[in-house]
C-alpha atoms as a PDB file:
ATOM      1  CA  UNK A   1     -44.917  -0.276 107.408  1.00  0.00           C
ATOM      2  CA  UNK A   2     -44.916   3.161 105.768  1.00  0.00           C
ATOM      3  CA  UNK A   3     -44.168   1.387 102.279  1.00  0.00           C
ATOM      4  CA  UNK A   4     -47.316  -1.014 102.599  1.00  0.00           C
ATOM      5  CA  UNK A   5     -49.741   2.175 103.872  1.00  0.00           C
ATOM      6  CA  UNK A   6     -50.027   3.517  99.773  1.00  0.00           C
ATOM      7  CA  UNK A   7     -51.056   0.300  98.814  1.00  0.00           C
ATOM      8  CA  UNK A   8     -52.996  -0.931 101.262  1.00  0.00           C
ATOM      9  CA  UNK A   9     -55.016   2.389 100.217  1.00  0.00           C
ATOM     10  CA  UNK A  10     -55.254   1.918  97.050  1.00  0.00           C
ATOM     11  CA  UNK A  11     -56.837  -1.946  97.957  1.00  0.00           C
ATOM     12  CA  UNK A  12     -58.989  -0.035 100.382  1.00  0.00           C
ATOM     13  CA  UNK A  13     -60.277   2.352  97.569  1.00  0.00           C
ATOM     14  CA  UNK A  14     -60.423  -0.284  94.409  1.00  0.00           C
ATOM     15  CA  UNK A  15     -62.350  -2.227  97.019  1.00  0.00           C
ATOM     16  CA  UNK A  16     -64.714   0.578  98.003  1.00  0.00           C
ATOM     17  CA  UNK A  17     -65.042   1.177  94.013  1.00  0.00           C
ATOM     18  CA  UNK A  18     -65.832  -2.386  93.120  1.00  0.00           C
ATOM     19  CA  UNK A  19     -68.319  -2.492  96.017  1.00  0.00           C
ATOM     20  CA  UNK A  20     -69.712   0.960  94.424  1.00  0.00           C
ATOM     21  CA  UNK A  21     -70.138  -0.325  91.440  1.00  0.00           C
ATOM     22  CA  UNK A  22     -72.080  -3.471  92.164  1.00  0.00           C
ATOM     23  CA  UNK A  23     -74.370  -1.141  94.521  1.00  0.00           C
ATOM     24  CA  UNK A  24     -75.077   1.361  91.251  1.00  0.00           C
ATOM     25  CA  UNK A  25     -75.696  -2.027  88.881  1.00  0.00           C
ATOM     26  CA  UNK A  26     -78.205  -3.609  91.501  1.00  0.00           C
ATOM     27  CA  UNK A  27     -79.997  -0.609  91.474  1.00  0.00           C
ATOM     28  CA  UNK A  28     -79.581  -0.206  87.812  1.00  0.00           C
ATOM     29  CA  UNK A  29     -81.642  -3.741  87.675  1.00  0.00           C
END
């Protein structure tokens, strides 16, 4: 379990990112 927690946080944060930068592009339009 303590193997998958890293990446599982790394998905969590490229996930967040990608999310972020969709928000910034809408507003962007």
């Amino acid at each position: 379990m303590n193997i998958a927690l890293p990446s599982l946080r790394q998905w969590v944060i490229g996930t967040a990112g990608l999310a972020s930068g969709m928000a910034t592009a809408l507003l962007l339009l």
